[in-house]
Protein backbone atom coordinates (compact mmCIF):
# COMPACT_ATOMS: atom_id res chain seq x y z
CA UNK A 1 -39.30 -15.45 -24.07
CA UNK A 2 -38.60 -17.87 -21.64
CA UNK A 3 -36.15 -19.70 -23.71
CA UNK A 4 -34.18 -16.27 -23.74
CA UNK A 5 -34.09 -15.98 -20.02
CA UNK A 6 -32.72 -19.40 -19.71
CA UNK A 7 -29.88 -19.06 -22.03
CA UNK A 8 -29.81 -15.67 -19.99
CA UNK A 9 -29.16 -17.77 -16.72
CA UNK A 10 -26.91 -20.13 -18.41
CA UNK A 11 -24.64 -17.46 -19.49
CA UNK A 12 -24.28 -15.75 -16.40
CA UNK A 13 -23.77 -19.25 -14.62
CA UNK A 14 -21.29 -19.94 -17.09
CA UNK A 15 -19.32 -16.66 -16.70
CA UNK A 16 -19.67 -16.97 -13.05
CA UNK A 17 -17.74 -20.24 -13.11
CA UNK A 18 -15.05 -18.99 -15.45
CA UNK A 19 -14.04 -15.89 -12.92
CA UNK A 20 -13.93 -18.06 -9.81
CA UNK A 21 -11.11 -20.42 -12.02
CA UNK A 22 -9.41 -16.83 -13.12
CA UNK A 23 -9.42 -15.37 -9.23
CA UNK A 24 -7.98 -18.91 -8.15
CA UNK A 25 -5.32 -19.15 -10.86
CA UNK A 26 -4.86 -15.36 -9.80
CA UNK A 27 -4.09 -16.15 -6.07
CA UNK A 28 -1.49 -19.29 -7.14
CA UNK A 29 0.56 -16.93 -8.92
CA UNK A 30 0.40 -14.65 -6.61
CA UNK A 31 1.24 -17.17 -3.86
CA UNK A 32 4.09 -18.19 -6.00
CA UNK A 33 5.35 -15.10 -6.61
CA UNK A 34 5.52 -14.66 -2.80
CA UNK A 35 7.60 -18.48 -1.91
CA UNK A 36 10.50 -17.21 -5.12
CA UNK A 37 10.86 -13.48 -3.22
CA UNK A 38 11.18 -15.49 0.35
CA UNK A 39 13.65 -17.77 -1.03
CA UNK A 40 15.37 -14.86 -2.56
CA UNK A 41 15.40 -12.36 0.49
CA UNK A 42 16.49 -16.15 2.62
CA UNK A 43 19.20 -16.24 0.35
CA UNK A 44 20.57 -12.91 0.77
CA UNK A 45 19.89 -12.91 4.60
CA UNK A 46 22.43 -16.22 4.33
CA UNK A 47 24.96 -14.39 2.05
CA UNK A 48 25.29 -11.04 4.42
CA UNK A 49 25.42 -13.31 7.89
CA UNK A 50 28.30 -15.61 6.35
């Protein structure tokens, strides 16, 4: 029994790990996202002042 609630607690650490890596990898794409549609709206704010 207890060997079962260890490898319980293992897997849930485990899992717990692996979603904070998703949620980061998550937010850089997101982030990225974000800088290309600046750059993009920057470059049309350029094109419509010239």
């Amino acid at each position: 029994m207890k060997h079962l609630f260890s490898l319980t607690l293992v897997a849930i650490a485990a899992l717990s790990l692996s979603a904070c890596h998703t949620v980061s990898g998550v937010g850089q794409d997101v982030s990225a996202a974000g800088r290309d549609v600046t750059k993009a709206a920057n470059k049309v704010e350029q094109k419509i002042n010239n």
